[in-house]
ModelCIF file with pLDDT and N, C-alpha, C, O atoms, coordinates in Angstrom:
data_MODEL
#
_entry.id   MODEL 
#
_entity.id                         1 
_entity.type                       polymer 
_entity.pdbx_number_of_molecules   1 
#
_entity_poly.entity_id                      1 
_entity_poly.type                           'polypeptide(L)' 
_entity_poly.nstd_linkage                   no 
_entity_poly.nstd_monomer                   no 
_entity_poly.pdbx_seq_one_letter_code       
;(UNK)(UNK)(UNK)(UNK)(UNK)(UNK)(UNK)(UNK)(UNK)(UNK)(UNK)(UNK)(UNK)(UNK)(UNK)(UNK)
(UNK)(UNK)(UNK)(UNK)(UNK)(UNK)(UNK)(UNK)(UNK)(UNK)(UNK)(UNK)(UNK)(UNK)(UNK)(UNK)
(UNK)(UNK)(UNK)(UNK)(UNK)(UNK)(UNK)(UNK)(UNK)(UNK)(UNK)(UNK)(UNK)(UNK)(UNK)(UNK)
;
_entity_poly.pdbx_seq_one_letter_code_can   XXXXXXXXXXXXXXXXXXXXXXXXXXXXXXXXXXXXXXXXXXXXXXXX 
_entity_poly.pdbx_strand_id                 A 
#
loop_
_entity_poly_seq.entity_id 
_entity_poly_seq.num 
_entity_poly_seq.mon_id 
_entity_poly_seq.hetero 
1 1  UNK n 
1 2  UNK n 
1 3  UNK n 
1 4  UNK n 
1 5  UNK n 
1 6  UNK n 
1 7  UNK n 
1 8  UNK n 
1 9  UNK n 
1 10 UNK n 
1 11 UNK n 
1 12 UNK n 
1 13 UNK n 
1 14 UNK n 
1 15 UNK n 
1 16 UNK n 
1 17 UNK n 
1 18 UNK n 
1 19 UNK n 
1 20 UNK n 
1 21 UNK n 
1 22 UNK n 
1 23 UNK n 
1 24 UNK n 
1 25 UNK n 
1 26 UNK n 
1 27 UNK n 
1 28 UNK n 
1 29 UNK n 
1 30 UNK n 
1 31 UNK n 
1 32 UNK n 
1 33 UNK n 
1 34 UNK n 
1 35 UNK n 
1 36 UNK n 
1 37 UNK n 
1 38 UNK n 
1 39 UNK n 
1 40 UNK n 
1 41 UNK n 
1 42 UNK n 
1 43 UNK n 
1 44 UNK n 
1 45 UNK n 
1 46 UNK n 
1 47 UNK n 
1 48 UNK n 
#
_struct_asym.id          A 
_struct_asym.entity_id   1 
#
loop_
_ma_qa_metric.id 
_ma_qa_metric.mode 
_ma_qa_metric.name 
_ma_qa_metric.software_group_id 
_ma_qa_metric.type 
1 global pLDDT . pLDDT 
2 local  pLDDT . pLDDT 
#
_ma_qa_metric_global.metric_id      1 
_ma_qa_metric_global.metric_value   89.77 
_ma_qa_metric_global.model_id       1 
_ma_qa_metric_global.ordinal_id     1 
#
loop_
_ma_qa_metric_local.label_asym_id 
_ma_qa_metric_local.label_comp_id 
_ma_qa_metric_local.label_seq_id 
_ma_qa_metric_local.metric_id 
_ma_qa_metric_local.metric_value 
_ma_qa_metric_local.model_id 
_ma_qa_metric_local.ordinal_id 
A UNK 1  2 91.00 1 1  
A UNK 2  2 90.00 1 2  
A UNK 3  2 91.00 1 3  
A UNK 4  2 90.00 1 4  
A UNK 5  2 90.00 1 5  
A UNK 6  2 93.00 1 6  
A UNK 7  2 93.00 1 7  
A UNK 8  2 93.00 1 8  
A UNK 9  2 91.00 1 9  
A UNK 10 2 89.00 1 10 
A UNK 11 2 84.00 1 11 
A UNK 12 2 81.00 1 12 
A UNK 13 2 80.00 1 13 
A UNK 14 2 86.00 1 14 
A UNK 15 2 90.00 1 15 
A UNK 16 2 90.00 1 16 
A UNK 17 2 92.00 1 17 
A UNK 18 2 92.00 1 18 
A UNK 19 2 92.00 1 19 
A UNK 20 2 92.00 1 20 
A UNK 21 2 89.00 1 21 
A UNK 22 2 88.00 1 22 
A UNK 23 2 89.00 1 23 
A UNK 24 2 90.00 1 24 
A UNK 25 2 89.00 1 25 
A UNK 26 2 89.00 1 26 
A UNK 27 2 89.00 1 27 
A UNK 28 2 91.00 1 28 
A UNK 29 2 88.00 1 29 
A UNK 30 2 85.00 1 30 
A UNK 31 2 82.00 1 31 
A UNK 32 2 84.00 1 32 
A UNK 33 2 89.00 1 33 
A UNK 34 2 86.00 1 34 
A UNK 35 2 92.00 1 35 
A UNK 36 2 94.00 1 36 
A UNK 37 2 94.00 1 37 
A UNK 38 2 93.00 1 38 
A UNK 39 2 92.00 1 39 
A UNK 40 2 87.00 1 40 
A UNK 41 2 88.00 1 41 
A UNK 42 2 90.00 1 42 
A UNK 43 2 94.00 1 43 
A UNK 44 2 95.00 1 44 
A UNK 45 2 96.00 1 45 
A UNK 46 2 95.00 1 46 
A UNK 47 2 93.00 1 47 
A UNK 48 2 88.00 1 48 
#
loop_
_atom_site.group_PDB 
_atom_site.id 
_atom_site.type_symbol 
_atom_site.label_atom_id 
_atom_site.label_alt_id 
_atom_site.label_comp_id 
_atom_site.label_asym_id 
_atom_site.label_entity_id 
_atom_site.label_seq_id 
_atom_site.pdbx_PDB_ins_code 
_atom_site.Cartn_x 
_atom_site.Cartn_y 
_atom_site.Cartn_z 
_atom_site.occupancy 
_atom_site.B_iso_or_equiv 
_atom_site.pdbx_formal_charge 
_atom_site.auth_seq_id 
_atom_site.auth_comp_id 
_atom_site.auth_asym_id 
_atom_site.auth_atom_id 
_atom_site.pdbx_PDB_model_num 
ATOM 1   N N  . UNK A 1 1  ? -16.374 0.429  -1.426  1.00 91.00 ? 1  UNK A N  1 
ATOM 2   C CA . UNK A 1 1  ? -17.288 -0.480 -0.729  1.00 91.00 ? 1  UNK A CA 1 
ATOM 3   C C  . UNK A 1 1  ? -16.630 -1.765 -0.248  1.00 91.00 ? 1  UNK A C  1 
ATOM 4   O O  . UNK A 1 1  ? -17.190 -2.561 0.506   1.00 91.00 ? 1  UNK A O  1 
ATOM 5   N N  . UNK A 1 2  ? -15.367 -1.913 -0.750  1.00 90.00 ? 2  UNK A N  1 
ATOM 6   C CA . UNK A 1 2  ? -14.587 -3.190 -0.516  1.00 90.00 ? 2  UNK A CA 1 
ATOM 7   C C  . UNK A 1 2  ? -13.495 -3.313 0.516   1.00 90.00 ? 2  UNK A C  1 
ATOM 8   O O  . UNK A 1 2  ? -12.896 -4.314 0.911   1.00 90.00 ? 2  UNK A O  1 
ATOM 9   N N  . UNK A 1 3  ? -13.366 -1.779 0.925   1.00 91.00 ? 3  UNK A N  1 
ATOM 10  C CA . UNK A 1 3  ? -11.856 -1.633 1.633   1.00 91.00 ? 3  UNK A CA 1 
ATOM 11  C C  . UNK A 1 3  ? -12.417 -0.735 2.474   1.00 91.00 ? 3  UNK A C  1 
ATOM 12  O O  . UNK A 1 3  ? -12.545 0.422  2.073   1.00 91.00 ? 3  UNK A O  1 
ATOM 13  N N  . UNK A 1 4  ? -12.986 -1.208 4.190   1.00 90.00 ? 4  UNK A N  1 
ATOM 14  C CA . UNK A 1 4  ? -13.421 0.058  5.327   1.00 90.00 ? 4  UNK A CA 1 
ATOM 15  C C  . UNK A 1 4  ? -12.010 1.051  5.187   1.00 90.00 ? 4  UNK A C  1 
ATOM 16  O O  . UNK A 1 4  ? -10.801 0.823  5.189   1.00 90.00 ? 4  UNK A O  1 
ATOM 17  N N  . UNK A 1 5  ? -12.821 2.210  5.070   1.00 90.00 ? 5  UNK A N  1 
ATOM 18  C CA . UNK A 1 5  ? -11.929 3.479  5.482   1.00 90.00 ? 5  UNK A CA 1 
ATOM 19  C C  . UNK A 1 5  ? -11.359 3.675  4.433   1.00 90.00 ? 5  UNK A C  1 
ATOM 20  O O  . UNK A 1 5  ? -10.760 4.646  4.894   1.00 90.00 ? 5  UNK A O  1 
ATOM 21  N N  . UNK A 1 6  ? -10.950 3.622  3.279   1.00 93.00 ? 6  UNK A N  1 
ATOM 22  C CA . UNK A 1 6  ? -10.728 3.660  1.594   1.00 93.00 ? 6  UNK A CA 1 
ATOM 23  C C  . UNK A 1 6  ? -11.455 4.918  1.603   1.00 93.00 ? 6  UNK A C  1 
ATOM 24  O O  . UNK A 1 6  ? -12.498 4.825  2.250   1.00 93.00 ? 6  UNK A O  1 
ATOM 25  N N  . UNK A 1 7  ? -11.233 6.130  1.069   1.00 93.00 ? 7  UNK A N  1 
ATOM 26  C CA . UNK A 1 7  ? -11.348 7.314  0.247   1.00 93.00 ? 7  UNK A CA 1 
ATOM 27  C C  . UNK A 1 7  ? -10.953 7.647  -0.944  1.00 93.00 ? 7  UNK A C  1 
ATOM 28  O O  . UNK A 1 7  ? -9.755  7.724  -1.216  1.00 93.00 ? 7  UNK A O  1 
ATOM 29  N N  . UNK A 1 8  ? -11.883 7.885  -1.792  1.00 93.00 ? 8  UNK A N  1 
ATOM 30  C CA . UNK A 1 8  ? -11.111 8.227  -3.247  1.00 93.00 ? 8  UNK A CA 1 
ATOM 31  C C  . UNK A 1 8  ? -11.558 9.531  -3.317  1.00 93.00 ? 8  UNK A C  1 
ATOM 32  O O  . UNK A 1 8  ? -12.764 9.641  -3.098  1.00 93.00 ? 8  UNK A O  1 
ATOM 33  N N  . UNK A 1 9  ? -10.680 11.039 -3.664  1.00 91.00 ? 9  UNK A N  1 
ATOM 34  C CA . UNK A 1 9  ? -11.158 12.164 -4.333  1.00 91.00 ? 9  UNK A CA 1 
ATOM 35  C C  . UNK A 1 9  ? -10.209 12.711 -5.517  1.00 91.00 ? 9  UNK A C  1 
ATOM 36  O O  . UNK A 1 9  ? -9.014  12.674 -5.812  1.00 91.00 ? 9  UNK A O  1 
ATOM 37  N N  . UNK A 1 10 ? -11.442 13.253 -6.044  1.00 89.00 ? 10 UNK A N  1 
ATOM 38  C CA . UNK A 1 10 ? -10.412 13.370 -7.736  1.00 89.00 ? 10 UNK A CA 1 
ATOM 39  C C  . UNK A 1 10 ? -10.575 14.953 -7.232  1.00 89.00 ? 10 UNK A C  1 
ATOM 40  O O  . UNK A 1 10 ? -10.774 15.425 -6.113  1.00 89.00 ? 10 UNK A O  1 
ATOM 41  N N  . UNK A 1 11 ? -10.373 15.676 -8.777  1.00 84.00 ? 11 UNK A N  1 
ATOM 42  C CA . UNK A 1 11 ? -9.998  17.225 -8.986  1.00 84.00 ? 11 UNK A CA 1 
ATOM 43  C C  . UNK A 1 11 ? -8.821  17.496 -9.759  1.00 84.00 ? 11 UNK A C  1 
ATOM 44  O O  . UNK A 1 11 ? -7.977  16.740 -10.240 1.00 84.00 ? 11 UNK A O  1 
ATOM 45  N N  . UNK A 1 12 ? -9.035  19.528 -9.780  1.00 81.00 ? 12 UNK A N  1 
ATOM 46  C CA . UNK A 1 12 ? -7.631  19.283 -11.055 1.00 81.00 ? 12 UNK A CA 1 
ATOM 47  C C  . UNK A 1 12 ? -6.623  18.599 -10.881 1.00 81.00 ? 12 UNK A C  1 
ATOM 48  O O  . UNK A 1 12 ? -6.165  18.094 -11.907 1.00 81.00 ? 12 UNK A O  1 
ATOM 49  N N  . UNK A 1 13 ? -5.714  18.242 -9.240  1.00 80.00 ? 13 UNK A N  1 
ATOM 50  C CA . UNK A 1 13 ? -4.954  17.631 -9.170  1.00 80.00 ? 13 UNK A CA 1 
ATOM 51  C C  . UNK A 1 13 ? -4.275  16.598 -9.243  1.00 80.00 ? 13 UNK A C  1 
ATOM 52  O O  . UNK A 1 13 ? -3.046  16.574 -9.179  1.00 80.00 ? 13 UNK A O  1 
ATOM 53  N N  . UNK A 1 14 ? -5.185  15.403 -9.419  1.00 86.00 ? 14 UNK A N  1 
ATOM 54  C CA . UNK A 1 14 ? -5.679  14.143 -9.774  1.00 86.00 ? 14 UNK A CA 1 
ATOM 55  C C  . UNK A 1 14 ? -6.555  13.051 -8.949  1.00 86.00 ? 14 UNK A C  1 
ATOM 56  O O  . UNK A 1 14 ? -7.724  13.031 -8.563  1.00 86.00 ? 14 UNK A O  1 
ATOM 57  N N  . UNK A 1 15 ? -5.648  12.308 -8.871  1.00 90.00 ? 15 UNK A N  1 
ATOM 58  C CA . UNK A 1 15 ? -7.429  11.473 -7.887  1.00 90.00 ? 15 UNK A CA 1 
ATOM 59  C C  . UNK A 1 15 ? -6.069  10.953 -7.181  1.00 90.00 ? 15 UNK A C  1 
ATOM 60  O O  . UNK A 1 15 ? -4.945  10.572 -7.508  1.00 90.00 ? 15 UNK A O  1 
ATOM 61  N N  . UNK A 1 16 ? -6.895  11.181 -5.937  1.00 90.00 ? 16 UNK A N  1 
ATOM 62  C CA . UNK A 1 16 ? -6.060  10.895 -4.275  1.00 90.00 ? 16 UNK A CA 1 
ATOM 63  C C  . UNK A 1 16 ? -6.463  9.614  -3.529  1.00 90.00 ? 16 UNK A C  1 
ATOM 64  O O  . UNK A 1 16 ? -7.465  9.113  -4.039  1.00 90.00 ? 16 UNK A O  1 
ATOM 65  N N  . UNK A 1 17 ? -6.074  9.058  -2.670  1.00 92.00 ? 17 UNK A N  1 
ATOM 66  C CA . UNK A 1 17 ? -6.422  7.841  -1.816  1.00 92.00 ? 17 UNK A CA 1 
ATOM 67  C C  . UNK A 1 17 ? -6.076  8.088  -0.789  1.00 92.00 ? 17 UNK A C  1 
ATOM 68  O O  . UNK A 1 17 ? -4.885  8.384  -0.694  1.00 92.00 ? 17 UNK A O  1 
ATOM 69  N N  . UNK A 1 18 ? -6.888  8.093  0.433   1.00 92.00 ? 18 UNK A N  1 
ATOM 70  C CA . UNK A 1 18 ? -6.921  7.836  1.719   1.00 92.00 ? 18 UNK A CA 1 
ATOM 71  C C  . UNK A 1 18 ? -7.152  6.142  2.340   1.00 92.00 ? 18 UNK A C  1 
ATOM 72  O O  . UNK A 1 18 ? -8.153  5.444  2.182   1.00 92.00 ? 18 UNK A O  1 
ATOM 73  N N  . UNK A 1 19 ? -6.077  5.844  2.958   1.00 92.00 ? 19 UNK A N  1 
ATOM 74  C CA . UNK A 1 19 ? -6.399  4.228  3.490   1.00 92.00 ? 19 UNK A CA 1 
ATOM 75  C C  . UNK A 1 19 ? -6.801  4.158  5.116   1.00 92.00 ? 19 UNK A C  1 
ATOM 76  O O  . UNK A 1 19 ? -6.872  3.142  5.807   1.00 92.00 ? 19 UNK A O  1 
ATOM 77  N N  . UNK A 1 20 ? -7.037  5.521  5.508   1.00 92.00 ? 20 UNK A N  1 
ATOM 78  C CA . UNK A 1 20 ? -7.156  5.710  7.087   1.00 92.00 ? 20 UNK A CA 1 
ATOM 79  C C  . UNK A 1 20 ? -8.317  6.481  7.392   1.00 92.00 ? 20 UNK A C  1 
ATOM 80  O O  . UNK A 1 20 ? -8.426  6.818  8.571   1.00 92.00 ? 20 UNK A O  1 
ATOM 81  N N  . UNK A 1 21 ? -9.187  6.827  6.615   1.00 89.00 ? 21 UNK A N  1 
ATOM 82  C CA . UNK A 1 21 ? -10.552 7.634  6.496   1.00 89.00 ? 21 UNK A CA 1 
ATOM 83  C C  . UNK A 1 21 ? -10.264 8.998  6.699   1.00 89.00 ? 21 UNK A C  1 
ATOM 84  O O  . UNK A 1 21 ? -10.880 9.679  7.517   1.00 89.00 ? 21 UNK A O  1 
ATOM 85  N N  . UNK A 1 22 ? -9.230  9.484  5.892   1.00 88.00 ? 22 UNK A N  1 
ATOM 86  C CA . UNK A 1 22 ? -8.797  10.442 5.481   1.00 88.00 ? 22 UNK A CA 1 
ATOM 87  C C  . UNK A 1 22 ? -8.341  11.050 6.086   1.00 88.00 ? 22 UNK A C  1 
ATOM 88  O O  . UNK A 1 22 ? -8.592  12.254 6.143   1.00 88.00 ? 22 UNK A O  1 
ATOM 89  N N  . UNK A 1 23 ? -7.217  10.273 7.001   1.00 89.00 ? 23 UNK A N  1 
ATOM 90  C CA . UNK A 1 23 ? -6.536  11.091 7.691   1.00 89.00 ? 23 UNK A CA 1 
ATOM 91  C C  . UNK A 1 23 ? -4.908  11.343 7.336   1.00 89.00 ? 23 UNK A C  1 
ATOM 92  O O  . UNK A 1 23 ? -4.227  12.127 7.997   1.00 89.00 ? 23 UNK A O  1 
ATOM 93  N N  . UNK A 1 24 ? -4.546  10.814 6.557   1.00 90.00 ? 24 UNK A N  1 
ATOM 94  C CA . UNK A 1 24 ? -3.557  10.669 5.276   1.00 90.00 ? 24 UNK A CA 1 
ATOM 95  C C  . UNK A 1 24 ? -4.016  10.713 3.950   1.00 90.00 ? 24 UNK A C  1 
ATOM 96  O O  . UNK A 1 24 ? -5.160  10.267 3.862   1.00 90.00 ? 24 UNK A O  1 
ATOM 97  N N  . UNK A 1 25 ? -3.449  11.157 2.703   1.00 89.00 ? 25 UNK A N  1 
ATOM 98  C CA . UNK A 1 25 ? -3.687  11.071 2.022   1.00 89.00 ? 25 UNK A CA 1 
ATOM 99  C C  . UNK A 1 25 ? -2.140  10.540 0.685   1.00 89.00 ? 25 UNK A C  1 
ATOM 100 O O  . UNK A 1 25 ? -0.980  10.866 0.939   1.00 89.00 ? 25 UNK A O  1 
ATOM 101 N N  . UNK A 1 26 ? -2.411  9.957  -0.256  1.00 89.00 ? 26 UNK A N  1 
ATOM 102 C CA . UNK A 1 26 ? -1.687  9.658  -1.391  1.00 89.00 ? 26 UNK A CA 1 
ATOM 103 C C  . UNK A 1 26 ? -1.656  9.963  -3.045  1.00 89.00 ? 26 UNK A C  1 
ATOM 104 O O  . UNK A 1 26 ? -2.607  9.382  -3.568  1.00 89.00 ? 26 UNK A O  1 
ATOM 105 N N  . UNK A 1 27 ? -1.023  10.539 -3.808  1.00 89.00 ? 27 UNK A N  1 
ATOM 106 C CA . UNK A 1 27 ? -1.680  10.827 -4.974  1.00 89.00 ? 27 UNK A CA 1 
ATOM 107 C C  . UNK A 1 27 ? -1.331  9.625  -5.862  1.00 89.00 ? 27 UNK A C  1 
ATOM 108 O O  . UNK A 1 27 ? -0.182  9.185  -5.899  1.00 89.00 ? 27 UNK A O  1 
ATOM 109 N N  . UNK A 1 28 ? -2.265  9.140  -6.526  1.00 91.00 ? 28 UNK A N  1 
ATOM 110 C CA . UNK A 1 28 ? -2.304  7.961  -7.318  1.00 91.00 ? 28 UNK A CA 1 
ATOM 111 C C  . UNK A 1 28 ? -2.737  7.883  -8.559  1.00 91.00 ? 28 UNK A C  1 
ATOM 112 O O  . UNK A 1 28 ? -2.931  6.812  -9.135  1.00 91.00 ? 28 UNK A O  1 
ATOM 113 N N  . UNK A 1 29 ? -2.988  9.430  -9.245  1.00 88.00 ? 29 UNK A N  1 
ATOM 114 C CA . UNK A 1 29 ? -3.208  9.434  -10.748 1.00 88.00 ? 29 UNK A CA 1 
ATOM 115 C C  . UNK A 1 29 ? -3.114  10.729 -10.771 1.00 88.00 ? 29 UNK A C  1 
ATOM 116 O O  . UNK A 1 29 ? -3.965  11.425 -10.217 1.00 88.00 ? 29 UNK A O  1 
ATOM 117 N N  . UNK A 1 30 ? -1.924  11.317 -11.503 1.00 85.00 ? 30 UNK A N  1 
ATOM 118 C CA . UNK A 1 30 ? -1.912  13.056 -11.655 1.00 85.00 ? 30 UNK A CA 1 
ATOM 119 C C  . UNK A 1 30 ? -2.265  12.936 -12.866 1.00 85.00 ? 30 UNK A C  1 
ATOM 120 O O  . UNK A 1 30 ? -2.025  12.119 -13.754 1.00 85.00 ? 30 UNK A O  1 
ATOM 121 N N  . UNK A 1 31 ? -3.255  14.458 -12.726 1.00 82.00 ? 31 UNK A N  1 
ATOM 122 C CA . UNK A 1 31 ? -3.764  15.062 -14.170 1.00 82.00 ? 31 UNK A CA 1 
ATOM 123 C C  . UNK A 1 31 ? -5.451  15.039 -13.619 1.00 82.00 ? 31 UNK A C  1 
ATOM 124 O O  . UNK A 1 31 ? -5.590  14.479 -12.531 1.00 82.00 ? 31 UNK A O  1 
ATOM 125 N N  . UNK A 1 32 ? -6.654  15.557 -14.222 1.00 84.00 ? 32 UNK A N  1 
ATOM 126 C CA . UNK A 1 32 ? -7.641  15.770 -14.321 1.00 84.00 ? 32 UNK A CA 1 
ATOM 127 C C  . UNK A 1 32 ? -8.219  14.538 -13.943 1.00 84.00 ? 32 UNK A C  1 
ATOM 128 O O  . UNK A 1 32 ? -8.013  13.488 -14.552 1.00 84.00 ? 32 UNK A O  1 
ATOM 129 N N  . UNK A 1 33 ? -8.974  14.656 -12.899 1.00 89.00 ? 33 UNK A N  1 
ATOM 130 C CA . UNK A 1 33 ? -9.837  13.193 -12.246 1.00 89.00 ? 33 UNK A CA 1 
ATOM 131 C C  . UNK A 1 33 ? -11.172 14.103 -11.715 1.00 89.00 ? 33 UNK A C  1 
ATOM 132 O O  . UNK A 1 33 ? -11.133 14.672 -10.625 1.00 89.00 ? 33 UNK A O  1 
ATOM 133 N N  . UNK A 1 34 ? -12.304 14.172 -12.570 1.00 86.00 ? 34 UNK A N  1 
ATOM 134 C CA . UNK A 1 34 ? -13.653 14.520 -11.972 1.00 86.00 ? 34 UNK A CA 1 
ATOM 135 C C  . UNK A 1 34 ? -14.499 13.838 -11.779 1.00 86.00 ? 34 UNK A C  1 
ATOM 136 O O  . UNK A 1 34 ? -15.423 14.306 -11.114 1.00 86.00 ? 34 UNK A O  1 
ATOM 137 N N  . UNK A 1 35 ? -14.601 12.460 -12.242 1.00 92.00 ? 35 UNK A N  1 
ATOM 138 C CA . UNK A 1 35 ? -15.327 11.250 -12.357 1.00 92.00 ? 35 UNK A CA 1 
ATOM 139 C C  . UNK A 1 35 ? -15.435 10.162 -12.049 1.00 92.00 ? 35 UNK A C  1 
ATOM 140 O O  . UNK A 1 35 ? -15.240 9.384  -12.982 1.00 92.00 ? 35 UNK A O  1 
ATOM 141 N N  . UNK A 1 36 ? -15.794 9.481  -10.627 1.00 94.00 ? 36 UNK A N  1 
ATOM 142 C CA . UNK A 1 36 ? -15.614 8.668  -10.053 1.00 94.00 ? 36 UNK A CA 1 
ATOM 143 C C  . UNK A 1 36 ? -16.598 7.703  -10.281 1.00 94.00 ? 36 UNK A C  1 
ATOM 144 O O  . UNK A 1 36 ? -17.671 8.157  -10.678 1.00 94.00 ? 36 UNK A O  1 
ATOM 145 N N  . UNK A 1 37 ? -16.498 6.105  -10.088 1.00 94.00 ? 37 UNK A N  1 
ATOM 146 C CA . UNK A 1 37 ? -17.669 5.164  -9.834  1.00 94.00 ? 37 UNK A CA 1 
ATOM 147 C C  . UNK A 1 37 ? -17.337 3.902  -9.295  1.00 94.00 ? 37 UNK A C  1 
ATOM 148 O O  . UNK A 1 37 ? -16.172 3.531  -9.445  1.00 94.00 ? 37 UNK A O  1 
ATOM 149 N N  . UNK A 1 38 ? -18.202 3.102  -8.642  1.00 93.00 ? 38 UNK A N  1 
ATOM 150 C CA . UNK A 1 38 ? -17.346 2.057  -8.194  1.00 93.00 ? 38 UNK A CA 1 
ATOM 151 C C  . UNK A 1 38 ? -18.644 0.734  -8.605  1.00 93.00 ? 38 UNK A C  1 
ATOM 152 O O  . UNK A 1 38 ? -19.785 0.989  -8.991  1.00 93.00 ? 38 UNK A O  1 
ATOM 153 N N  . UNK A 1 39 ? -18.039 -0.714 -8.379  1.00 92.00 ? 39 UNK A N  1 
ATOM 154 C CA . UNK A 1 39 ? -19.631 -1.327 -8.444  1.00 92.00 ? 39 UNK A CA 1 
ATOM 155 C C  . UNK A 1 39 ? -19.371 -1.926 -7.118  1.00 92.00 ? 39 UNK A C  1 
ATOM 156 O O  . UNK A 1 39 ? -18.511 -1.610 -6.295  1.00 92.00 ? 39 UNK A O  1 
ATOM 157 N N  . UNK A 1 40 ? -20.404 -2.983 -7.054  1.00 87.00 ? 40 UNK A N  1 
ATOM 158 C CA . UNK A 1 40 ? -20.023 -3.780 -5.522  1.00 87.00 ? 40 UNK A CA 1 
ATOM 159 C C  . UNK A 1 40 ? -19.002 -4.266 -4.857  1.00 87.00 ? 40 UNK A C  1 
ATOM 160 O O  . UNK A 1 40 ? -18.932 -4.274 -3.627  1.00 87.00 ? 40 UNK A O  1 
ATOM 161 N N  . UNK A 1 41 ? -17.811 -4.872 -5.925  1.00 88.00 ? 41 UNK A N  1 
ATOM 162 C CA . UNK A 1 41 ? -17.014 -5.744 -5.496  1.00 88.00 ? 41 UNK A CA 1 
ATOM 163 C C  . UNK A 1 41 ? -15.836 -4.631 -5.278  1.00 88.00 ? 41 UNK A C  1 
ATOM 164 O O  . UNK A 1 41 ? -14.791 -5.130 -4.859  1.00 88.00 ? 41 UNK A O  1 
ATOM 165 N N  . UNK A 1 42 ? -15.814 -3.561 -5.433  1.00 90.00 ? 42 UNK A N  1 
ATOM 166 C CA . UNK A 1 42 ? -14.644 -2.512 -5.087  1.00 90.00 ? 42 UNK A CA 1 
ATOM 167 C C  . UNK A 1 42 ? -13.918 -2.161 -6.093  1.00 90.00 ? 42 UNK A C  1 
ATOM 168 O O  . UNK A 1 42 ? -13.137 -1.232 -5.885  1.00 90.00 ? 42 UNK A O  1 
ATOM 169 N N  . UNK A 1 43 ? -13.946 -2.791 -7.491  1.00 94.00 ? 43 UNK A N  1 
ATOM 170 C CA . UNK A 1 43 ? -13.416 -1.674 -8.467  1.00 94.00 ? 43 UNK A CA 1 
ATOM 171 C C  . UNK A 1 43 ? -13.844 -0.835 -9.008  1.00 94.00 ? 43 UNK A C  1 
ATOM 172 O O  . UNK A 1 43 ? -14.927 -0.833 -9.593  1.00 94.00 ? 43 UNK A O  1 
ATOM 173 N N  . UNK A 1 44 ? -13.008 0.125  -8.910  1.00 95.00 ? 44 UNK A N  1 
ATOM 174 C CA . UNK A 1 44 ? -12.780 1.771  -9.040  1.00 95.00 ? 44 UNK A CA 1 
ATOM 175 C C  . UNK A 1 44 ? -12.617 2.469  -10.160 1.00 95.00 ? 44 UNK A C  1 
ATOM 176 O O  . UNK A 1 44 ? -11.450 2.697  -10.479 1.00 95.00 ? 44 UNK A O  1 
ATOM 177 N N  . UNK A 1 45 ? -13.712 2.988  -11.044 1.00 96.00 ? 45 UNK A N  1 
ATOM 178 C CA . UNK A 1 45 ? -13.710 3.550  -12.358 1.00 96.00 ? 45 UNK A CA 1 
ATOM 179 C C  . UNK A 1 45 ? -13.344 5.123  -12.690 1.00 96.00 ? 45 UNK A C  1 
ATOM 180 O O  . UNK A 1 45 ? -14.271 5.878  -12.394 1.00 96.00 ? 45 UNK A O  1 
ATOM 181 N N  . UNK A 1 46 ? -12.699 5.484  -12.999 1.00 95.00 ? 46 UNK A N  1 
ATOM 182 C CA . UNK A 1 46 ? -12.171 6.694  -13.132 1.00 95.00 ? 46 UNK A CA 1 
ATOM 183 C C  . UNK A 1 46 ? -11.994 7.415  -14.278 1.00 95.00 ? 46 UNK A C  1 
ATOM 184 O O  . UNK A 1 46 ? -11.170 6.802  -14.955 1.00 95.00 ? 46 UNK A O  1 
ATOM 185 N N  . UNK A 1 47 ? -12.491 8.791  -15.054 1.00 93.00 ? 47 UNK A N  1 
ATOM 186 C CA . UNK A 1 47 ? -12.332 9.219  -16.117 1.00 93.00 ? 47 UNK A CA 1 
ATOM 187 C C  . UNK A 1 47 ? -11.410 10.404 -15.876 1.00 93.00 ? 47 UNK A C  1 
ATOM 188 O O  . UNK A 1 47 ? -11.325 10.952 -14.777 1.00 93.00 ? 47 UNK A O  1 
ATOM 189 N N  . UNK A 1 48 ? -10.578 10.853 -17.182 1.00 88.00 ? 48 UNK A N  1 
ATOM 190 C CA . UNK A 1 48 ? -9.579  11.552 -17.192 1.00 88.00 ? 48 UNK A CA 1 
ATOM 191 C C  . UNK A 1 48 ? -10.750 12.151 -18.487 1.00 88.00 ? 48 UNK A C  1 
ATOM 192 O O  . UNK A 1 48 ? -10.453 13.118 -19.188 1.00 88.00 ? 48 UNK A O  1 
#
């Protein structure tokens, strides 16, 4: 909600980041990411 065009997707692979509205992508936590949340100000909660 803090960063236009910011994508986060998790899965078995881990949780990915897009900074271009997903037209690139980056891996930024390997291992099990199914659980995402964010609050207003843009930080990004993540369970393993």
């Amino acid at each position: 909600p803090a960063r236009a065009g910011t994508i986060y997707a998790g899965g078995y692979t881990g949780l990915w980041k897009s900074a271009d509205g997903g037209n690139t992508w980056t891996l930024e936590i390997a291992g099990q990411v199914f659980y995402l949340a964010t609050d207003s100000k843009g930080t990004i909660y993540y369970a393993t």
